[in-house]
Protein backbone atom coordinates (compact mmCIF):
# COMPACT_ATOMS: atom_id res chain seq x y z
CA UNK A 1 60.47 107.58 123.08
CA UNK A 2 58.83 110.54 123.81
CA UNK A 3 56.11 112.02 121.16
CA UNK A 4 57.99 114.87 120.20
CA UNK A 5 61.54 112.73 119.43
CA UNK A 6 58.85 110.64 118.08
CA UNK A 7 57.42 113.57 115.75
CA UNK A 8 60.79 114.69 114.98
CA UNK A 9 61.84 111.00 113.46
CA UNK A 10 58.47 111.20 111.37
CA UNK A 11 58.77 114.48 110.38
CA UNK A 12 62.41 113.77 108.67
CA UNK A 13 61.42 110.09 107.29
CA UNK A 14 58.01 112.37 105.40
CA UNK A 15 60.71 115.48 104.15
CA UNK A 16 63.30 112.10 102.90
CA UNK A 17 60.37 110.71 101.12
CA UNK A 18 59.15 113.97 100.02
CA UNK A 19 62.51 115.01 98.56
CA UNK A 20 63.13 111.49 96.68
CA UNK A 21 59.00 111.30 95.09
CA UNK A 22 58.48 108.19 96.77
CA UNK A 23 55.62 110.38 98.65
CA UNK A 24 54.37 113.08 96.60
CA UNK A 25 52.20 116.34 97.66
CA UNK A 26 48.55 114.21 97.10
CA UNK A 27 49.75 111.88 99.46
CA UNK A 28 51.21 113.81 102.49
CA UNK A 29 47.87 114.59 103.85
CA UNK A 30 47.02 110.78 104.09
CA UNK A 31 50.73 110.05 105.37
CA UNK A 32 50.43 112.58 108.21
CA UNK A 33 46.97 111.31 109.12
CA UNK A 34 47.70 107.68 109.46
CA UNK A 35 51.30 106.98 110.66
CA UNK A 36 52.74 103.32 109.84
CA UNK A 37 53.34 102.84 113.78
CA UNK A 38 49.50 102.65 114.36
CA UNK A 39 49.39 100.03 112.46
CA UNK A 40 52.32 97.84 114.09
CA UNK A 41 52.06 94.83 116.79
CA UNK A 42 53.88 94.87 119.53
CA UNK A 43 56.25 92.83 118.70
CA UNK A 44 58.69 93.43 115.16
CA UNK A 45 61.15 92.20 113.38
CA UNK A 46 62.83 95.48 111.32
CA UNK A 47 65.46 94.68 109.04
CA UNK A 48 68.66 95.93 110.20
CA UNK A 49 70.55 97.41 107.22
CA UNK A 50 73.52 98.00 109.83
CA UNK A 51 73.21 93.72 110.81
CA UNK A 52 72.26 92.87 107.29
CA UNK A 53 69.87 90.84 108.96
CA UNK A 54 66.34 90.82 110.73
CA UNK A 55 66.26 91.96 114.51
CA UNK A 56 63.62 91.24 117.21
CA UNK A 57 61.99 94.45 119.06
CA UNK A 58 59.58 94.79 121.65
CA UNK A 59 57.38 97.85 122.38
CA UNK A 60 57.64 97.41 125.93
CA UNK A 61 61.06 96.36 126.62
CA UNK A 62 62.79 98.57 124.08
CA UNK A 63 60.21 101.41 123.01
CA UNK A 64 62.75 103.69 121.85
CA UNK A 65 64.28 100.81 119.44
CA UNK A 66 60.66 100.17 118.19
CA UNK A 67 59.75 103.53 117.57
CA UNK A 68 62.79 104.55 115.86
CA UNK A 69 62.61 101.38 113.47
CA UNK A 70 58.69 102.00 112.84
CA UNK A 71 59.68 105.49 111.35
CA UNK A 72 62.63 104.30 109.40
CA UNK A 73 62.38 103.18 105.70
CA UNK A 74 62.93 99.59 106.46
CA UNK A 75 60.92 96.86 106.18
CA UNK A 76 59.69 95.25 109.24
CA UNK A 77 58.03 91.72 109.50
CA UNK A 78 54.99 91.19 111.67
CA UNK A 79 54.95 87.32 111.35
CA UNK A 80 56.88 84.61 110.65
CA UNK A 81 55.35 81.05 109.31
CA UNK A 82 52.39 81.88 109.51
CA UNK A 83 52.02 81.76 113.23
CA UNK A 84 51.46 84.92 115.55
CA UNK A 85 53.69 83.56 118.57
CA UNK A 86 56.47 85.64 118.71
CA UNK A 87 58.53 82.62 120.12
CA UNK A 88 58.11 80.72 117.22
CA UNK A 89 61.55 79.37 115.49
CA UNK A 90 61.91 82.20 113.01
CA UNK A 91 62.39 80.15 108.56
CA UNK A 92 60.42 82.20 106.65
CA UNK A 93 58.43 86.19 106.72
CA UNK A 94 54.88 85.28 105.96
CA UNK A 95 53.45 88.72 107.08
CA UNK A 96 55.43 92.49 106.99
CA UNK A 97 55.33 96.19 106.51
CA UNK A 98 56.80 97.01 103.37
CA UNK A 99 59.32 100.04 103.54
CA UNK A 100 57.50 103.35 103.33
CA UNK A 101 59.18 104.46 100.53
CA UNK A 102 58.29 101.43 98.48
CA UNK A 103 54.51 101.76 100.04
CA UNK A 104 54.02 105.29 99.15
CA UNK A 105 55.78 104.94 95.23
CA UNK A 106 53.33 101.99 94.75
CA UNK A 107 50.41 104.40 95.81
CA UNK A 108 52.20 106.90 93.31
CA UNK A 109 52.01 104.53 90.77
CA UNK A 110 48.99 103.37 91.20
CA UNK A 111 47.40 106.52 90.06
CA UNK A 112 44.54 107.27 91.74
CA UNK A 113 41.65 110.31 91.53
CA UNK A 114 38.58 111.13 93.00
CA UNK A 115 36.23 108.59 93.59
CA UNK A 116 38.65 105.63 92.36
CA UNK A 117 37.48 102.52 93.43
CA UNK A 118 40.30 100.31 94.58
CA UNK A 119 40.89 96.26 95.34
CA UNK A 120 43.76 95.34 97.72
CA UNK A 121 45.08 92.41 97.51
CA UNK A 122 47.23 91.83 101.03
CA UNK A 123 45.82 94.13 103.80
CA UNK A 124 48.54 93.17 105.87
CA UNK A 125 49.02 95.11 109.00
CA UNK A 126 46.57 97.43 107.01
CA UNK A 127 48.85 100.87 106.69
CA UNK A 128 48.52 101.10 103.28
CA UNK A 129 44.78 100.24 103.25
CA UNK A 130 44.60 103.06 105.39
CA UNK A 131 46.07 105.67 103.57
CA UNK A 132 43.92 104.59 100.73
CA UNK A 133 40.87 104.91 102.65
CA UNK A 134 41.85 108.35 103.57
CA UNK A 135 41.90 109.58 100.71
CA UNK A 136 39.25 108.16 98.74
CA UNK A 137 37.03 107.42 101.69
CA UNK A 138 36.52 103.99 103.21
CA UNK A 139 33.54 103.02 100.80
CA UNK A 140 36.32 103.11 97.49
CA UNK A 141 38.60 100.45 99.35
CA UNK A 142 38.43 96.53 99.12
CA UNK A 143 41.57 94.88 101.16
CA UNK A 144 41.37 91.13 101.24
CA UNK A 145 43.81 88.82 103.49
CA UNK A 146 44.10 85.79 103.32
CA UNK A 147 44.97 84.84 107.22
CA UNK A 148 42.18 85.85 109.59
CA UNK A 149 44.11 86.91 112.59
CA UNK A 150 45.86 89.86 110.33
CA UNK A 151 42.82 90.18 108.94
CA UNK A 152 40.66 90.55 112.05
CA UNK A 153 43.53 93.31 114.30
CA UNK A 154 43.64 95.16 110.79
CA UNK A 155 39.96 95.92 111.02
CA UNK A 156 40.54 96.65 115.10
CA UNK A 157 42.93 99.01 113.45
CA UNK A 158 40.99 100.70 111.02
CA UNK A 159 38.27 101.20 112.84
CA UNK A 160 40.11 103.43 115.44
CA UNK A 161 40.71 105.46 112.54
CA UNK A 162 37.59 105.93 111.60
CA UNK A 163 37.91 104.00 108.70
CA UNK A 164 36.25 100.66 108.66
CA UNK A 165 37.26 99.63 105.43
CA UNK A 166 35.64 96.41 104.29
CA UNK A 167 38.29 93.50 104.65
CA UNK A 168 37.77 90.39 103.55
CA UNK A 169 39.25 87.24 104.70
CA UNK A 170 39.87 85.39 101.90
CA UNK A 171 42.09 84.11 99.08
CA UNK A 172 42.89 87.49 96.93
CA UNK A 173 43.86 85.55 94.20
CA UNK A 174 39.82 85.05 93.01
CA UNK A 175 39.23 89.05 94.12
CA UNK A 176 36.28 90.14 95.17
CA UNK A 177 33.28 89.92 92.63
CA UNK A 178 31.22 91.21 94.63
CA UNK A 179 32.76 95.03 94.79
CA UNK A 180 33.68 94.83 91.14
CA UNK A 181 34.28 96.87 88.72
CA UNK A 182 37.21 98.16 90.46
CA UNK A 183 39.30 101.35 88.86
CA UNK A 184 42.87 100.11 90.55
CA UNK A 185 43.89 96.81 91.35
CA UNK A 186 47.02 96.78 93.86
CA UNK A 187 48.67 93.03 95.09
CA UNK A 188 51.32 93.93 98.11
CA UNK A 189 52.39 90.32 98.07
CA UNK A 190 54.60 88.66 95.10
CA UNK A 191 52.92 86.96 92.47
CA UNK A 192 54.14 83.94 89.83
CA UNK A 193 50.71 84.12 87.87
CA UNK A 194 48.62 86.97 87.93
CA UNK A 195 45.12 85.88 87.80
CA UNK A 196 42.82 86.83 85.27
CA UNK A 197 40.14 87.16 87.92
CA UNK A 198 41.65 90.40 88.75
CA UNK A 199 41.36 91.80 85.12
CA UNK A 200 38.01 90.35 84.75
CA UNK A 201 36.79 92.39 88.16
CA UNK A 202 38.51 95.90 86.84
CA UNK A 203 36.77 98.45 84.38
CA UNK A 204 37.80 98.74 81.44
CA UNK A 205 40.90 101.16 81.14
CA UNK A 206 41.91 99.96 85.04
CA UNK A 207 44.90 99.57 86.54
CA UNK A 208 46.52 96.88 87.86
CA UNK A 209 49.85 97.12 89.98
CA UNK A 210 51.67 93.54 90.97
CA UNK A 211 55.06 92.70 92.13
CA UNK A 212 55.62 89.69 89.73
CA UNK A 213 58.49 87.51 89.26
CA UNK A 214 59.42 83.85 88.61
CA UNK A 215 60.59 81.43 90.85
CA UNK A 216 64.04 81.60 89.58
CA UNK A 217 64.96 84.12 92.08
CA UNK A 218 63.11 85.92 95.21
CA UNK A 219 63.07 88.76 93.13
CA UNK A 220 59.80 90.53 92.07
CA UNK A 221 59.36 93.74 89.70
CA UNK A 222 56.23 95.77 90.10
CA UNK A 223 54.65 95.81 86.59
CA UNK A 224 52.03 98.13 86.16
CA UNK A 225 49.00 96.85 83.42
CA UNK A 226 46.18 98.70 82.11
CA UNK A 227 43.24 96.92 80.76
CA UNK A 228 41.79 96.75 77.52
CA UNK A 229 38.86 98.54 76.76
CA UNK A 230 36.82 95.49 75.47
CA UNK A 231 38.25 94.20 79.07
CA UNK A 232 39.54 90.81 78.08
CA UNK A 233 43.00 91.27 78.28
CA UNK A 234 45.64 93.56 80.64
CA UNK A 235 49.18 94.41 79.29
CA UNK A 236 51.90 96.89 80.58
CA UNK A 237 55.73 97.73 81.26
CA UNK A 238 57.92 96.33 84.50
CA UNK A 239 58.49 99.46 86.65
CA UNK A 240 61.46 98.40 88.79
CA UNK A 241 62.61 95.72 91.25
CA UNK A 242 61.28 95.44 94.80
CA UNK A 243 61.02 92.01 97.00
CA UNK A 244 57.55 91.00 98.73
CA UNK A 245 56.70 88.16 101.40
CA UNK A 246 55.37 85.73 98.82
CA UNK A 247 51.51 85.11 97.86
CA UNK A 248 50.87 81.85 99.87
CA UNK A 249 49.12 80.07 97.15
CA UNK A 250 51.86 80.64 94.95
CA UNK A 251 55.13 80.16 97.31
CA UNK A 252 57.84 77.95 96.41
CA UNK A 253 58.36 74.95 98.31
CA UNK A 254 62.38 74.66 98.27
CA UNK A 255 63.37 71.56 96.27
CA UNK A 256 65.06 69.04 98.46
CA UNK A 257 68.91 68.76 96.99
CA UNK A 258 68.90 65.08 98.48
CA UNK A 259 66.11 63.89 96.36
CA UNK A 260 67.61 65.45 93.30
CA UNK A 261 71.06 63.39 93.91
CA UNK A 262 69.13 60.62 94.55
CA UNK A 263 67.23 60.60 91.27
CA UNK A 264 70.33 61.25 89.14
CA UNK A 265 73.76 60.78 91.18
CA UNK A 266 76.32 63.29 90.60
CA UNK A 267 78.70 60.24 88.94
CA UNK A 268 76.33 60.36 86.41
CA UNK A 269 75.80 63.49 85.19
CA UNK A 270 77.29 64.97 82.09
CA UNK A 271 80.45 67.65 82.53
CA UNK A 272 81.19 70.25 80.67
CA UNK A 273 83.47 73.63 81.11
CA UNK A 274 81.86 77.54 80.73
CA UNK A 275 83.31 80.68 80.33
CA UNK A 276 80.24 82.42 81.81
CA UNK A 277 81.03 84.05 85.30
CA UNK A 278 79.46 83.93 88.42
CA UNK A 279 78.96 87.95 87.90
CA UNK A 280 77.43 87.35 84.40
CA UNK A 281 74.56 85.83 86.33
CA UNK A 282 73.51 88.48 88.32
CA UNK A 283 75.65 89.24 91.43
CA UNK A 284 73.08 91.19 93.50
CA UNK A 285 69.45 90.53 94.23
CA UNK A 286 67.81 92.68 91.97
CA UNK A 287 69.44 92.07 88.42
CA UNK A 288 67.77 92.25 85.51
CA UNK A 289 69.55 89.01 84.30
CA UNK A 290 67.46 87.35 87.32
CA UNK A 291 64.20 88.25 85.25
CA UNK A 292 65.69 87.60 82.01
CA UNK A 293 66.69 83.90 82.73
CA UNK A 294 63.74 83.70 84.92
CA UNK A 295 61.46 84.09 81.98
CA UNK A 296 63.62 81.90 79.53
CA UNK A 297 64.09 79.33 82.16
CA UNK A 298 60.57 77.92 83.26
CA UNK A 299 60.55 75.76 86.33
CA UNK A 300 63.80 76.24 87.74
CA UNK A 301 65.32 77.66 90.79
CA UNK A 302 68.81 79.40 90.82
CA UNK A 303 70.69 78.55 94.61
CA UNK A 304 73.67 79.94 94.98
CA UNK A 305 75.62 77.81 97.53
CA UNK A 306 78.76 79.35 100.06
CA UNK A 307 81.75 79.38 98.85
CA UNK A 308 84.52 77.23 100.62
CA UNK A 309 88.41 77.34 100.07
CA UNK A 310 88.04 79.51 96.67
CA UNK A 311 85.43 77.28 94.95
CA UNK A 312 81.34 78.91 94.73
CA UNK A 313 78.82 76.21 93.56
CA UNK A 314 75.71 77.54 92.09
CA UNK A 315 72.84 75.01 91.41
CA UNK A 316 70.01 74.74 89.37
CA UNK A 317 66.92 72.52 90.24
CA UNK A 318 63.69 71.84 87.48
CA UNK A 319 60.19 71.92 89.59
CA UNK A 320 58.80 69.64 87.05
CA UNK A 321 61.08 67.19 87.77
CA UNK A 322 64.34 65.80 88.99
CA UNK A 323 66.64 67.69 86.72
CA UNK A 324 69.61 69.62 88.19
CA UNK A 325 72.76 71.55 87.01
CA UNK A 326 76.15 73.20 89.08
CA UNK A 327 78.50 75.36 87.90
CA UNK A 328 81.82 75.53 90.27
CA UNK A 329 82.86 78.90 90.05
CA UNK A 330 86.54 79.64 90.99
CA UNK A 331 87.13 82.97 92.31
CA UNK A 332 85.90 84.32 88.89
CA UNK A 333 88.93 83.41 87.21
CA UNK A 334 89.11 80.26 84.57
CA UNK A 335 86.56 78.25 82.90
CA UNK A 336 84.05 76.92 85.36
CA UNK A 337 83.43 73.38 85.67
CA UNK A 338 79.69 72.22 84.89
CA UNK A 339 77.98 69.15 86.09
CA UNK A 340 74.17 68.45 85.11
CA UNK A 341 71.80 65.73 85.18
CA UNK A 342 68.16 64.43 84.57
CA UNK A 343 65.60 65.07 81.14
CA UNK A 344 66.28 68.97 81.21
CA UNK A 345 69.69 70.44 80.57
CA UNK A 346 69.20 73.21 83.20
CA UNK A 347 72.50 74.75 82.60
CA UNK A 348 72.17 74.76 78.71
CA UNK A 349 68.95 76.43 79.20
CA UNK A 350 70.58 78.98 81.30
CA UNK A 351 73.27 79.74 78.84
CA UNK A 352 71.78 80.44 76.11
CA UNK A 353 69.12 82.74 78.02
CA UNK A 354 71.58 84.58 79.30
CA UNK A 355 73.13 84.51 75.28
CA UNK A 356 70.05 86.08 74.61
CA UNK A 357 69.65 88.79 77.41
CA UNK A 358 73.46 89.60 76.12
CA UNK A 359 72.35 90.35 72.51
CA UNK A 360 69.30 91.97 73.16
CA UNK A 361 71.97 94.80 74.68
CA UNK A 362 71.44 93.32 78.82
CA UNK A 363 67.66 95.32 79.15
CA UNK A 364 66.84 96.69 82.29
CA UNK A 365 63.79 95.75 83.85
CA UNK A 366 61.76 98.71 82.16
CA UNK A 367 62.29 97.18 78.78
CA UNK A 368 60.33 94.12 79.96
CA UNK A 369 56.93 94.10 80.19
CA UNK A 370 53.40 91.63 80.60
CA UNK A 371 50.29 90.79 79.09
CA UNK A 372 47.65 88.87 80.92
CA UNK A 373 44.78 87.02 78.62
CA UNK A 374 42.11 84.18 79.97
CA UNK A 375 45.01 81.60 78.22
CA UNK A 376 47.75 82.99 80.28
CA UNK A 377 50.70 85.64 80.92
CA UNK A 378 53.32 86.27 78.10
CA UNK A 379 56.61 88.33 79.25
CA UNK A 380 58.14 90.30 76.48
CA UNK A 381 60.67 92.47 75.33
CA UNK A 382 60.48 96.05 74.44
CA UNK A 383 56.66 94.69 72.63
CA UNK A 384 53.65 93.01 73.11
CA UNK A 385 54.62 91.09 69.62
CA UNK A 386 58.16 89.98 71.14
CA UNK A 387 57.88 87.29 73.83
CA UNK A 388 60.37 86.30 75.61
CA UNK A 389 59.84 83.08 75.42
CA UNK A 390 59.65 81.25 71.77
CA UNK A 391 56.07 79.50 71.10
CA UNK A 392 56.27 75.92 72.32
């Protein structure tokens, strides 16, 4: 593609961006300075909205196709389990470039000023370090990775920009003491449990911004936390649904059904009808009944199977141990048959979460929010005083 088609596809992603806050006047300068493609191997997997799926693109063998999808608002993966070899039998995104829009309203969010001194957790393919460094200056900006190759072309990166930001390669999860007190705290991966490490590292009155969710669905919600001023504690309101390549520390390992049958066959689990629908549990990705549940329901993964000739399973697994539930959903009309099994009854659980959601008027995400103490994270509703969860 040549640089001024190339300009011209920039130039109408930054006025899209502009016009819909994602980037906002403070951050143009920094977005014109350090364009996402820099940043980019050669090799990329965009998401194709058009596909609905992931597509392979090479810079040299299609650099129109690459160019265009590195200045689209889609998010591209740069690496796939955890292995740079682009011939690798694609399972699961383990590295990516988020989609500008959700890079640059994080940066919004995250509320930054003069001499802000800022930890990032996931450098990545280092873009958003970047645009950080820009505009506070390289010496404000801590990016940690945890893989070394990303780690190591991210300072190659950097460094052409004049910006040889200090990455580290390490596990972000236990921050970086050694840079603390930090003003802002930002985690571009999805977390299950935010550390405390990260509030004990931030001054007091810092920010913290984390896409958090359970692992009840892929689904994470930035929540943005501001700490206390004795600095023991963080607390703050979800923002609004996004979806991250997982931290590793923290990543599911998908139950096996097999072993779950084997531990309690399906002859002898219990049976029961519902009148809940396969709708009332969240029909798209980035439900607020996902969180909900998620919260109410510790432990437990939510797989919705195919449907075949009319009929939609959707099972329910405990990580704690064996337990397991299905609901049979038949084209959303009927009661739906349950089956469940094991020491938890997943599906009872489920119910009456989603019972609760219900009566608490179905709350969008905002109504949520987090507090993170050196015992643990609480989720609550509408209040710090109102967890979602009853004491156990």
């Amino acid at each position: 593609m040549r640089a001024s088609a190339t300009d011209a596809v920039w130039s109408a992603l930054a006025r899209a961006l502009f016009a819909r806050q994602d980037l906002t006047s403070d951050w143009v300068p920094s977005f014109a300075a350090v364009p996402r493609s820099a940043f980019l191997p050669d090799i990329i997997w965009p998401y194709d909205p058009g596909r609905g799926d992931h597509v392979r693109v090479s810079r040299f063998k299609e650099p129109g196709a690459w160019h265009t999808y590195a200045h689209c608002d889609v998010p591209i993966v740069t690496q796939w389990d955890e292995n740079s070899d682009a011939h690798t039998p694609l399972t699961e995104p383990t590295s990516s470039s988020s989609m500008p829009s959700i890079t640059l309203s994080m940066l919004r969010d995250l509320d930054v000023g003069a001499g802000s001194r800022v930890l990032e957790i996931g450098t990545g393919t280092g873009w958003s370090t970047a645009l950080l460094a820009h505009r506070l200056g390289r010496r404000n900006v801590v990016s940690m990775e945890v893989d070394a190759p990303i780690a190591a072309r991210a300072r190659v990166v950097l460094r052409r920009f004049g910006l040889p930001v200090t990455v580290v390669s390490a596990d972000g999860l236990r921050g970086h003491p050694a840079g603390a007190p930090y003003d802002r705290t930002i985690a571009t991966c999805g977390v299950r449990t935010i550390p405390y490490a990260w509030v004990e590292q931030s001054c007091a009155g810092g920010l913290i911004l984390v896409p958090w969710g359970t692992h009840y669905a892929p689904l994470d919600v930035n929540v943005l936390l501001t700490v206390a001023d004795d600095g023991r504690s963080a607390s703050g309101r979800f923002l609004g649904p996004v979806e991250f390549t997982k931290v590793r520390a923290q990543r599911l390992t998908w139950p096996n059904h097999a072993d779950y049958l084997a531990a309690h066959s399906f002859g002898s689990a219990a049976k029961s009808l519902t009148s809940v629908t396969a709708t009332n549990l969240g029909a798209g990705r980035f439900e607020p009944a996902h969180l909900a549940v998620g919260t109410r329901v510790p432990d437990c993964v939510h797989a919705p199977a195919p449907s075949r000739g009319g009929v939609q399973p959707v099972w329910f697994y405990g990580l704690t141990d064996k337990s397991w539930a299905v609901v049979l959903f038949r084209n959303g009309a009927g009661l739906a048959t349950v089956r469940q099994a094991g020491p938890r009854r997943l599906w009872d659980e489920v119910e009456e979460a989603l019972r609760w959601w219900r009566d608490a008027r179905r709350p969008d995400f905002e109504r949520f929010g987090l507090t993170v103490t050196a015992e643990g994270q609480t989720v609550w509703l509408d209040d710090p005083s109102k967890p979602c969860r009853p004491p156990t």
